[in-house]
Protein backbone atom coordinates (compact mmCIF):
# COMPACT_ATOMS: atom_id res chain seq x y z
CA UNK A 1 -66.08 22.54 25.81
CA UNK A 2 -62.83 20.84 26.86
CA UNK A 3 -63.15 18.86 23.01
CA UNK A 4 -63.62 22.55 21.00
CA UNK A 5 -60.47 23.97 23.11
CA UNK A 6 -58.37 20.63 21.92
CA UNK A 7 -59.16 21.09 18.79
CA UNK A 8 -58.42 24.86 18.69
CA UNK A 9 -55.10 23.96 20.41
CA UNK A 10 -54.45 21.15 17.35
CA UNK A 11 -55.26 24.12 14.78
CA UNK A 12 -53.34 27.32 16.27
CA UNK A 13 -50.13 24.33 17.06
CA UNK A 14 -48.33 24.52 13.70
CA UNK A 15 -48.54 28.80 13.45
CA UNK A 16 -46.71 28.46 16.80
CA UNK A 17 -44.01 25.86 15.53
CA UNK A 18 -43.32 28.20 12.56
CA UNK A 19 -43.03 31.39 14.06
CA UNK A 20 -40.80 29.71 16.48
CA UNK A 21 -38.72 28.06 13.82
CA UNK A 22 -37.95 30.98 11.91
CA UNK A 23 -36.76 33.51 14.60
CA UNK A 24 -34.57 30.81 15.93
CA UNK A 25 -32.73 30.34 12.53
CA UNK A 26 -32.87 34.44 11.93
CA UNK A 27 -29.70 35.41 13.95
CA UNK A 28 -30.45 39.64 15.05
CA UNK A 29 -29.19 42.06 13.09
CA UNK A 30 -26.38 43.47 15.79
CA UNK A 31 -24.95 39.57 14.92
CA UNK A 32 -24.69 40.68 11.36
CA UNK A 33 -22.62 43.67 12.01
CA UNK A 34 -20.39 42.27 14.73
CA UNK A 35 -19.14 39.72 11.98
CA UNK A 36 -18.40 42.43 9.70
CA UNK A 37 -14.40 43.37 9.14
CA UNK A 38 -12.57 44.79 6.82
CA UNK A 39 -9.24 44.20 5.64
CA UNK A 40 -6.12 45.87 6.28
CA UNK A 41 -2.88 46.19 6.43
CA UNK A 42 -0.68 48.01 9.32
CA UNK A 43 2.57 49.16 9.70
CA UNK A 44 5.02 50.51 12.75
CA UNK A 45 6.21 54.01 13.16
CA UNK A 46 9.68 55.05 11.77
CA UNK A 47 12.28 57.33 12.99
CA UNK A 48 14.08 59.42 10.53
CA UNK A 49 15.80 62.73 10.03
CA UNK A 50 13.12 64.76 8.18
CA UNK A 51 14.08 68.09 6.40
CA UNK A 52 12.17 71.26 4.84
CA UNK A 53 13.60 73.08 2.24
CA UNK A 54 12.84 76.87 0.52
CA UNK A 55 13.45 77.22 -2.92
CA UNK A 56 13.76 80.34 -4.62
CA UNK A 57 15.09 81.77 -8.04
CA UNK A 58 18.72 82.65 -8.88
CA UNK A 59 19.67 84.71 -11.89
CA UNK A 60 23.16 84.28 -13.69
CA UNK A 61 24.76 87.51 -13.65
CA UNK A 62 28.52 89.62 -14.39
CA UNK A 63 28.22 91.94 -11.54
CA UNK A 64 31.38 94.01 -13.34
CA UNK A 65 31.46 95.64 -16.53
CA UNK A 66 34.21 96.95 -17.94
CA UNK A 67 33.71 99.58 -20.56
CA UNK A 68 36.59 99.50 -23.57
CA UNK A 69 36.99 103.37 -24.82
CA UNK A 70 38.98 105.35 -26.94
CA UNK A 71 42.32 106.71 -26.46
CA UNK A 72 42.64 109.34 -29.22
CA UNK A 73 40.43 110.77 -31.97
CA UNK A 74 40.66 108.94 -35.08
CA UNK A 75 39.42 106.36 -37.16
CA UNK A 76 39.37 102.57 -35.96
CA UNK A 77 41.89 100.87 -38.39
CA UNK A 78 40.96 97.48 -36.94
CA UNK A 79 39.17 95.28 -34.81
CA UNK A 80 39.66 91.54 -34.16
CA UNK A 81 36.48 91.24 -31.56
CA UNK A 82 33.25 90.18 -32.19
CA UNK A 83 30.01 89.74 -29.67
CA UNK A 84 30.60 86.86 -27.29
CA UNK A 85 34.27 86.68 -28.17
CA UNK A 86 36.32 85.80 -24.74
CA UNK A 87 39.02 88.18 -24.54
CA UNK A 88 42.38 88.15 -22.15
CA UNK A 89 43.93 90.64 -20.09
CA UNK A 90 46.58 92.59 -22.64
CA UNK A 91 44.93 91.30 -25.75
CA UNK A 92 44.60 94.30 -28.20
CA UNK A 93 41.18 94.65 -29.09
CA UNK A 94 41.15 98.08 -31.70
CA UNK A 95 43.47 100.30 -33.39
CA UNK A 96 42.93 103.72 -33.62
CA UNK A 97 44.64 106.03 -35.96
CA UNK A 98 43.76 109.80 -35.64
CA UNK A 99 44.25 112.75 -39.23
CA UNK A 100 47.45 114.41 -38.02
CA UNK A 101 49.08 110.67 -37.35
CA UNK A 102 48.65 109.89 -41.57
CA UNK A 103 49.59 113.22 -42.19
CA UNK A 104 53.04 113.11 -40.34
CA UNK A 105 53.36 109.51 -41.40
CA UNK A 106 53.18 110.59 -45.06
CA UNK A 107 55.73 113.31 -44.97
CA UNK A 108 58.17 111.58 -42.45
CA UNK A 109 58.59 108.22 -44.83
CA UNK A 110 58.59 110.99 -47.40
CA UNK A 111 61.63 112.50 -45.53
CA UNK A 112 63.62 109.40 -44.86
CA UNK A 113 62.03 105.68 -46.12
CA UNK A 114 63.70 104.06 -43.23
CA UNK A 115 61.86 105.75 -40.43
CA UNK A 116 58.92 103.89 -39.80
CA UNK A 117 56.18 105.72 -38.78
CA UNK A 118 52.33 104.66 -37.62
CA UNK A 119 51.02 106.86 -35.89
CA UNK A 120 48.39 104.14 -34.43
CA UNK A 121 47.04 104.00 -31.20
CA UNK A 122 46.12 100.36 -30.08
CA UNK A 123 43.68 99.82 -27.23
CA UNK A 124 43.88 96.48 -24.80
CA UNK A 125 41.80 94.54 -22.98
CA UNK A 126 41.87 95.45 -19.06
CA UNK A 127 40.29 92.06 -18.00
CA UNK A 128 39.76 88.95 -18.56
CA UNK A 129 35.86 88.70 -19.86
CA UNK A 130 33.65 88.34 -22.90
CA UNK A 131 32.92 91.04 -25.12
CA UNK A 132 28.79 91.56 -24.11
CA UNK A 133 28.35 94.86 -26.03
CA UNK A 134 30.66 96.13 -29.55
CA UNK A 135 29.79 99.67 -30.79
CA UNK A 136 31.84 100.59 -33.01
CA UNK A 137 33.50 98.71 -36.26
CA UNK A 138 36.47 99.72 -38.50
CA UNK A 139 36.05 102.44 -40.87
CA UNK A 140 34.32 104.34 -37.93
CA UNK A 141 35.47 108.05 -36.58
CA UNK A 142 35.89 108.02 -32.59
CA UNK A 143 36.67 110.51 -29.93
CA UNK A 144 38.77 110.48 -27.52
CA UNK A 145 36.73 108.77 -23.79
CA UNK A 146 34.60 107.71 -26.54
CA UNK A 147 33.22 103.90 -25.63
CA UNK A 148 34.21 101.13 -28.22
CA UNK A 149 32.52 98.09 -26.28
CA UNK A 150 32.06 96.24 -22.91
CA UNK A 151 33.95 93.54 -21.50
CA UNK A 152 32.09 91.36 -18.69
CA UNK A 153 34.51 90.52 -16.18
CA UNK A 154 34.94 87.03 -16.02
CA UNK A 155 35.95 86.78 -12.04
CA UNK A 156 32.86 88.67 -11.39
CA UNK A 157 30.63 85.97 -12.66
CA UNK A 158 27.94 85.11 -9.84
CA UNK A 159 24.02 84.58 -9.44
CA UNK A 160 21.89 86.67 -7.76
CA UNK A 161 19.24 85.28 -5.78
CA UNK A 162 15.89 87.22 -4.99
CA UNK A 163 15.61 86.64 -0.92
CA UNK A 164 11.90 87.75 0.54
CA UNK A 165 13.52 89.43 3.23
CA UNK A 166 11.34 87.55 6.03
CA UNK A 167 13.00 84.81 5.01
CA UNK A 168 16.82 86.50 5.99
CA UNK A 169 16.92 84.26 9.25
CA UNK A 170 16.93 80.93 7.56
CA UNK A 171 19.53 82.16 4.56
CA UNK A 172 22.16 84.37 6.57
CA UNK A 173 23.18 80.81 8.34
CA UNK A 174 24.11 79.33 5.45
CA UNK A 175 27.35 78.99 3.83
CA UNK A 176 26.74 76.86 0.78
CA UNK A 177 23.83 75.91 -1.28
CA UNK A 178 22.84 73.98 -4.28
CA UNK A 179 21.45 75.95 -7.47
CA UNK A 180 20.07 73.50 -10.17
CA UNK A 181 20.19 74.47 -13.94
CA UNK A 182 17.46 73.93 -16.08
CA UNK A 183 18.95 71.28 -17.83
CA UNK A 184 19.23 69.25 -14.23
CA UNK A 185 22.89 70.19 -13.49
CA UNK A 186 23.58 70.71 -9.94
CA UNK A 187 26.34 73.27 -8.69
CA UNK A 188 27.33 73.65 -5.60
CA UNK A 189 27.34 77.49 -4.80
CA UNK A 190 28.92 79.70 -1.56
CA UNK A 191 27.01 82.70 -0.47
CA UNK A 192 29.36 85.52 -0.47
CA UNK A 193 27.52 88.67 0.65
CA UNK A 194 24.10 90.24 0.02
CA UNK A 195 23.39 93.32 -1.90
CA UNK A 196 23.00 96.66 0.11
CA UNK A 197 19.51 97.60 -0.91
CA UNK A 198 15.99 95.60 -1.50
CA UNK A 199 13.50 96.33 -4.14
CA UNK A 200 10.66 98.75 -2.88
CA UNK A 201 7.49 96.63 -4.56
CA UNK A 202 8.47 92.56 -4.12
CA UNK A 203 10.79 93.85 -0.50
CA UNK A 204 13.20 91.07 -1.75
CA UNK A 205 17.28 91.14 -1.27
CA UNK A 206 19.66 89.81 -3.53
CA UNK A 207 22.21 87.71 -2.25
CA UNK A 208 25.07 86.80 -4.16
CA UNK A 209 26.64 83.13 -4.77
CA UNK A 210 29.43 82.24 -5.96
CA UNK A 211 29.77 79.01 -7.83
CA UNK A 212 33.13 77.09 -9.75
CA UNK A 213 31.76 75.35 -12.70
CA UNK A 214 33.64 73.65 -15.54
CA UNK A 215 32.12 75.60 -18.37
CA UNK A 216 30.75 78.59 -19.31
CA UNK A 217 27.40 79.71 -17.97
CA UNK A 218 25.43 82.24 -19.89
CA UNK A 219 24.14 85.32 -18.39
CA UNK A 220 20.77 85.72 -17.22
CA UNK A 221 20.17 82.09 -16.89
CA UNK A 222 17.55 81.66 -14.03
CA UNK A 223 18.35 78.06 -11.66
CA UNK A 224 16.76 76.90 -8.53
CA UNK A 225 18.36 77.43 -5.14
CA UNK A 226 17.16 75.19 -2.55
CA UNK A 227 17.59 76.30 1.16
CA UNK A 228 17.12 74.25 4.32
CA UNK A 229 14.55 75.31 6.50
CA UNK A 230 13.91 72.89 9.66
CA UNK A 231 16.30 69.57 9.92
CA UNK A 232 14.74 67.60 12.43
CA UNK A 233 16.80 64.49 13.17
CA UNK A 234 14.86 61.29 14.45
CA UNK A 235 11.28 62.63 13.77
CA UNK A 236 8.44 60.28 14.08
CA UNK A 237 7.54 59.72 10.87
CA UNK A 238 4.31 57.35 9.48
CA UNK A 239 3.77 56.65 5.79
CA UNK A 240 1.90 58.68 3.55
CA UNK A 241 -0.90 56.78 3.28
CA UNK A 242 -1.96 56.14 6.97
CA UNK A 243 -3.00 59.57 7.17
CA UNK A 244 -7.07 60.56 6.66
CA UNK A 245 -8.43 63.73 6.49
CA UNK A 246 -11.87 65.53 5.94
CA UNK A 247 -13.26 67.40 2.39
CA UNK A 248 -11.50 70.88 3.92
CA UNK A 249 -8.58 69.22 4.95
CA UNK A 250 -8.79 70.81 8.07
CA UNK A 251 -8.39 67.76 10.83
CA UNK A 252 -6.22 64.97 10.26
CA UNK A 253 -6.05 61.92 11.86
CA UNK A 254 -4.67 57.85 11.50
CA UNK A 255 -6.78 54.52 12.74
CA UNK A 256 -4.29 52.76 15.61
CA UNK A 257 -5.31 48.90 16.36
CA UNK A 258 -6.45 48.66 20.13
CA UNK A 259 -6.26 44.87 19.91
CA UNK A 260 -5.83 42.20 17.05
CA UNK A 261 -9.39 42.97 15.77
CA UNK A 262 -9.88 46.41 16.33
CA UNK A 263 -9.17 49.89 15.04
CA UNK A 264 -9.86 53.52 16.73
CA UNK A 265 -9.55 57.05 15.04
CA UNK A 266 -6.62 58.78 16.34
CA UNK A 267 -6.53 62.65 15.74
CA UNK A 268 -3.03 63.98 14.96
CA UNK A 269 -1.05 67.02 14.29
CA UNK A 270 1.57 66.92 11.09
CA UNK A 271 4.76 68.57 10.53
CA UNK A 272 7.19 68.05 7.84
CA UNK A 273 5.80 66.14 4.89
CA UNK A 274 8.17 64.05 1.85
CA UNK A 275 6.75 62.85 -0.90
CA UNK A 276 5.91 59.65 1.18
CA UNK A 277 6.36 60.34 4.80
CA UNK A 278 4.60 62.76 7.22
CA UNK A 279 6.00 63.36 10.74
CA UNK A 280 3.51 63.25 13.18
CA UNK A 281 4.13 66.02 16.47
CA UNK A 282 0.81 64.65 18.50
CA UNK A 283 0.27 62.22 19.71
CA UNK A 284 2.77 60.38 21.28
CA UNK A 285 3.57 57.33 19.46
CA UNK A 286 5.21 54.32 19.69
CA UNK A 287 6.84 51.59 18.23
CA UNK A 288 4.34 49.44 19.33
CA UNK A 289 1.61 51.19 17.87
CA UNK A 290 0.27 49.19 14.68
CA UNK A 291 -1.12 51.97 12.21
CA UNK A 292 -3.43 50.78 9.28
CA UNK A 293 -1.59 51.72 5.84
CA UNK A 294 -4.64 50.71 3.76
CA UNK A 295 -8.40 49.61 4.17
CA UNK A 296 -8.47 52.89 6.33
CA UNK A 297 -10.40 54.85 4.34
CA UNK A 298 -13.99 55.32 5.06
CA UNK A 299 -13.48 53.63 8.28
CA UNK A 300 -15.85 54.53 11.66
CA UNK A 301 -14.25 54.94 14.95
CA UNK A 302 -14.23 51.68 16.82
CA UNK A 303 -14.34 49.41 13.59
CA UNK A 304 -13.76 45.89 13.01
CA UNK A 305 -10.65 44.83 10.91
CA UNK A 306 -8.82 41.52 9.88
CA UNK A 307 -5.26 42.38 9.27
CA UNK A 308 -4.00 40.84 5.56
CA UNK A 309 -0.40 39.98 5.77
CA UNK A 310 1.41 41.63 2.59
CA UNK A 311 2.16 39.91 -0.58
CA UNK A 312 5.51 39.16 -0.95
């Protein structure tokens, strides 16, 4: 008996030695993991003045008109205006000669050669403008109040911007803004008064903003007018890229180191956003905090990183 169990012992002796072998060289599978980290890099918070802006649409307008009429019935003899034409103040812009006025003439020069006689009727400019509108061309019979063309006052030159009216708070305290053209000229305007009504459908305003500019601006042109919203001077402020969200983009939130080796969700609230900043309102942070930039994404809560140092 004692021989057979010795020799069982002899057989059953290398089984043991391999089993044992192998789960001493195969480290558990919680080792595996605990090894695992991912690269990153991390940055500080920044303070900076963050700002929000409104923009709505401006429309290049002559808020006068000035309507150029006749002063006698008659013919127009002449007319040195055309469509578009700047005019002056003074400038004669028709002359009108009426039936009776030829008549007379005829027989007065008849009567004595040196009397000079016209009869003509010549009709000025009242403002200084551009002719928008010309009705009437020589050769053509006229009354008396009857309307030759429009001038469009040049001093009244302004744009009109459309203003949702819920937006009145944020508009009314400002004095100047900055319209851009569409060609990407910038002009820097003053808001001079608002217009006394609002339109019944949109329930927008029109305010009215004066600009200076070196050349002429046609009418109708439509430019941007950005207005500041919130200014928020030494916001805190991480970059664009340090902030994660869900497939809604409903919650929001940044991975914060704990230690050298490890990284924790964070859930935050947002306010102003740039094209690469975000301010964040919650939580508190500070400028100890070490925020991963990238390697973030896809990251659990409570995951091991090795922080890369950036490439110069």
């Amino acid at each position: 008996m004692n021989v057979n169990l010795f020799s069982r012992t002899i057989y059953f002796l290398p089984a043991i030695l391999l089993f044992s072998c192998r789960d001493a060289a195969t480290p558990p599978d919680t080792a595996d993991q605990q090894q695992i980290q991912t690269s990153v890099t991390v940055t500080n918070i920044s303070r900076d003045t963050m700002s929000e802006y409104i923009e709505l649409n401006a429309t290049a307008s002559f808020l006068l008109k000035s309507p150029v009429k006749a002063n006698a019935n008659g013919y127009l003899q002449t007319s040195t205006i055309h469509r578009g034409q700047a005019v002056s103040r003074g400038q004669v812009l028709f002359t009108i000669k009426t039936k009776e006025a030829q008549s007379i003439g005829n027989v007065v020069t008849g009567l004595d050669s040196t009397f000079r006689f016209t009869g003509t009727n010549s009709i000025r400019a009242s403002e200084d403008g551009f002719i928008t509108q010309l009705d009437h061309q020589p050769g053509d019979y006229v009354q008396d109040g009857e309307q030759l063309a429009v001038i469009s006052t040049k001093n009244s030159f302004a744009f009109l911007m459309n203003m949702p009216y819920e937006l009145r708070p944020y508009v009314v305290s400002q004095k100047t803004v900055v319209l851009l053209l569409p060609d990407g000229e910038k002009l820097q305007g003053a808001i001079s008064g608002a217009m006394p009504s609002v339109d019944s459908a949109a329930q927008t305003q029109s305010i009215v903003i004066k600009v200076n500019s070196s050349h002429t601006i046609p009418e109708n042109l439509v430019a941007k007018v950005r207005i500041l919203k919130i200014l928020k001077p030494g916001a805190v402020t991480v970059p664009k890229s340090a902030i994660l969200t869900n497939e809604t983009q409903t919650d929001f939130w940044i991975m914060k180191l704990i230690d050298s080796a490890t990284a924790v969700k964070v859930p935050v609230k947002k306010g102003i956003e740039t094209a690469d900043r975000v301010e964040i309102i919650s939580p508190v942070l500070t400028h100890r905090d070490m925020i991963l930039t990238s390697g973030n994404y896809g990251l659990e809560d409570t995951a091991r990183v090795k922080i890369m140092r950036p490439q110069q």
